[in-house]
C-alpha atoms as a PDB file:
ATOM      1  CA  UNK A   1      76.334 100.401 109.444  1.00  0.00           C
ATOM      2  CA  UNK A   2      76.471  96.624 109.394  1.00  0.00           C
ATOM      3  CA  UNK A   3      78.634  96.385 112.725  1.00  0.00           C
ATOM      4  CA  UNK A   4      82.103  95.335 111.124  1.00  0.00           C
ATOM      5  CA  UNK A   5      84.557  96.732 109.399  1.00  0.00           C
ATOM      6  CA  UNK A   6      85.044  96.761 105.829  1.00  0.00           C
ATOM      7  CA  UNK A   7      88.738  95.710 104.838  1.00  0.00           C
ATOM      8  CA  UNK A   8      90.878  97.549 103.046  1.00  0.00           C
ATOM      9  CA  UNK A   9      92.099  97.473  99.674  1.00  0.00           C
ATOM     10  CA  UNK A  10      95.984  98.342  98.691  1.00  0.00           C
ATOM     11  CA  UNK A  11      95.032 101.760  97.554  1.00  0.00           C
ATOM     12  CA  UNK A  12      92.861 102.565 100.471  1.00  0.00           C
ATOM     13  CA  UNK A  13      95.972 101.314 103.082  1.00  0.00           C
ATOM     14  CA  UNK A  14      98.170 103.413 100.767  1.00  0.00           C
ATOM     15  CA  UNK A  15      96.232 106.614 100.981  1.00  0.00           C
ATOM     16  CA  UNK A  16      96.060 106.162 105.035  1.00  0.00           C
ATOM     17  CA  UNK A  17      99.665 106.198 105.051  1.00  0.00           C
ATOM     18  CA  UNK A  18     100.149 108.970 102.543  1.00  0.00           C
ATOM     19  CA  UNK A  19      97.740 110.789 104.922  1.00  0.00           C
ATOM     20  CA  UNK A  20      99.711 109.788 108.479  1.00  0.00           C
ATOM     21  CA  UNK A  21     102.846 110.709 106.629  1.00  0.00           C
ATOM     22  CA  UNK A  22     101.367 114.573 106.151  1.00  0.00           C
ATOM     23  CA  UNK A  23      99.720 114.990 109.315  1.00  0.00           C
ATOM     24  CA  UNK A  24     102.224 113.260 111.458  1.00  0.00           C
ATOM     25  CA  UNK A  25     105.191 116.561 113.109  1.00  0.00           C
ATOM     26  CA  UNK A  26     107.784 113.993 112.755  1.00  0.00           C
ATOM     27  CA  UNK A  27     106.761 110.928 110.042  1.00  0.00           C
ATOM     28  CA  UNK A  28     109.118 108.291 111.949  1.00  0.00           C
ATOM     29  CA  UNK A  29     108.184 105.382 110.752  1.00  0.00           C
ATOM     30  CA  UNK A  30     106.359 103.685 113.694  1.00  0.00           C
ATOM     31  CA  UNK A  31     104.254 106.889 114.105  1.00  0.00           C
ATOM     32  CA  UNK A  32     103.082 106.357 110.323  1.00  0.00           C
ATOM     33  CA  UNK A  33     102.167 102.628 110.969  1.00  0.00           C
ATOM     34  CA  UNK A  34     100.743 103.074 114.184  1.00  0.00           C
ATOM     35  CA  UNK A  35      98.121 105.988 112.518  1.00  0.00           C
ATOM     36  CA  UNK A  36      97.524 103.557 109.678  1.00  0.00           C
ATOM     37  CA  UNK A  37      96.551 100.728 111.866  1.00  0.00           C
ATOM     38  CA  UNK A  38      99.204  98.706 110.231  1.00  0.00           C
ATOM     39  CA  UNK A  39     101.387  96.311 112.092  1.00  0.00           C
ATOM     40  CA  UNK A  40     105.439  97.399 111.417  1.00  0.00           C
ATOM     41  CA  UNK A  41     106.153  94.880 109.169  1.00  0.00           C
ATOM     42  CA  UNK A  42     103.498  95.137 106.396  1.00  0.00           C
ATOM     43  CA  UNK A  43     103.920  98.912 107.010  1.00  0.00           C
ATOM     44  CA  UNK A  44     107.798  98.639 106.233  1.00  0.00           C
ATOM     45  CA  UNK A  45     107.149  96.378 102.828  1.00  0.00           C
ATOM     46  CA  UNK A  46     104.629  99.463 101.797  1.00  0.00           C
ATOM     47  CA  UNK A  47     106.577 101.837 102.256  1.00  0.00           C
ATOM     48  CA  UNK A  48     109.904 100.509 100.651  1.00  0.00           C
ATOM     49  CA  UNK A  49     107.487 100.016  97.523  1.00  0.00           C
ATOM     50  CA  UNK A  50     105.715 103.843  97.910  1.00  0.00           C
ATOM     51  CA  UNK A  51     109.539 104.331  97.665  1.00  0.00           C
ATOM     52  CA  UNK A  52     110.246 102.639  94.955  1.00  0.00           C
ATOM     53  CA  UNK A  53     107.009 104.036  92.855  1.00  0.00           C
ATOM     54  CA  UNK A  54     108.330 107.454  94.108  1.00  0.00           C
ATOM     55  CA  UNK A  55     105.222 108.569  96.401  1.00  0.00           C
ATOM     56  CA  UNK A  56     107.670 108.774  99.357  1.00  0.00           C
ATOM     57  CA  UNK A  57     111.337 108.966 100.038  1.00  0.00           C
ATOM     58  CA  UNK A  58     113.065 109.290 103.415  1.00  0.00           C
ATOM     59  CA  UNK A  59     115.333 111.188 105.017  1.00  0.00           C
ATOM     60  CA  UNK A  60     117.775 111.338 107.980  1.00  0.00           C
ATOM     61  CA  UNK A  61     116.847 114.037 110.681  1.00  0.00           C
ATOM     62  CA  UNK A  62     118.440 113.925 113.719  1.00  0.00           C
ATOM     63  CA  UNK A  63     119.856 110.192 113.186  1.00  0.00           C
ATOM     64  CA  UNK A  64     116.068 109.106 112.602  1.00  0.00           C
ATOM     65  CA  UNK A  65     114.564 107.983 109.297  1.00  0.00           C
ATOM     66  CA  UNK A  66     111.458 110.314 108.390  1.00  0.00           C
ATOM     67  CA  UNK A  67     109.158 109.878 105.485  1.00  0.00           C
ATOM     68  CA  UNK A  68     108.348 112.989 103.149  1.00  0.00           C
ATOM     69  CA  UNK A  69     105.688 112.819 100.200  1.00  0.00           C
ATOM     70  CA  UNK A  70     106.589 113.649  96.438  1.00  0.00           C
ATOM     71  CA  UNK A  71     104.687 115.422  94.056  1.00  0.00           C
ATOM     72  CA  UNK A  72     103.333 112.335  92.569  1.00  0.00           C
ATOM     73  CA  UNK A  73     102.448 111.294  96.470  1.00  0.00           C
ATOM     74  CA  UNK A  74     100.251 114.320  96.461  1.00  0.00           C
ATOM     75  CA  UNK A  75      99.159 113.643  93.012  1.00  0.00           C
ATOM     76  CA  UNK A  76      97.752 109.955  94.397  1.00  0.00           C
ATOM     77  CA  UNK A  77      96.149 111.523  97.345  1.00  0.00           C
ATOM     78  CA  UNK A  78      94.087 114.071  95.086  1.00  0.00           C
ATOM     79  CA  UNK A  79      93.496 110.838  92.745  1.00  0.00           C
ATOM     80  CA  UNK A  80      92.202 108.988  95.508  1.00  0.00           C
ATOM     81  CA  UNK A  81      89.735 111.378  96.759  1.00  0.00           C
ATOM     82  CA  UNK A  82      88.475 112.077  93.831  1.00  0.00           C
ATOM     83  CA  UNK A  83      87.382 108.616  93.015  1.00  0.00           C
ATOM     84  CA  UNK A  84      86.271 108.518  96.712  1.00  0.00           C
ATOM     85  CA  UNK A  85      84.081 111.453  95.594  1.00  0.00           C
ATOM     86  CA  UNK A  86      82.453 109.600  92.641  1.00  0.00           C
ATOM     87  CA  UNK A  87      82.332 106.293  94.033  1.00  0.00           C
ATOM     88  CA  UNK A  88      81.532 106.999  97.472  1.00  0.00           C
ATOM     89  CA  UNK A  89      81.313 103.375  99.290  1.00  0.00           C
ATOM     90  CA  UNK A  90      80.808 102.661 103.083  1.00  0.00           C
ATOM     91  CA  UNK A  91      84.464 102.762 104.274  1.00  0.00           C
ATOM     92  CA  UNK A  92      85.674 105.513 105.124  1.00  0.00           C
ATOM     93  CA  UNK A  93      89.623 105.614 105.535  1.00  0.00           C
ATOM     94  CA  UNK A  94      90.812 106.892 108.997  1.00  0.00           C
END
């Protein structure tokens, strides 16, 4: 609308990489930082702390680390959108 982008707050950048980890075939991690327009070392603090809160956890496929959601990863997601519903602002998430 106004010809810039909005930035992004912690819980939008955390749904967009809840999202890249579900529609990504294989969630390596560059794949999930490179869909959530995050550069691979802000990406890597995230998601050691989306570990920690228990919204992700990784696994070893193959000899690569790939990133699976939890229950309570879905649970955010559905959160998320549903304040997105409610509050609906000019950003929309990619």
């Amino acid at each position: 609308m106004w010809g810039f982008m909005m930035k992004r707050c912690i819980h939008d950048v955390v749904y967009d990489i809840l999202l890249s980890i579900t529609n990504a075939g294989r969630p390596l991690k560059s794949r999930v930082c490179l869909a959530s327009n995050l550069p691979l070392d802000r990406c890597e603090r995230l998601l050691k702390v989306m570990e920690e809160y228990g919204l992700i956890y990784s696994r070893i496929i193959e000899g690569r680390r790939v990133y699976v959601l939890t229950e309570r990863g879905y649970q955010y997601m559905g959160i998320y959108e549903s304040l997105r519903d409610i509050f609906p602002l000019h950003y929309k998430p990619t």
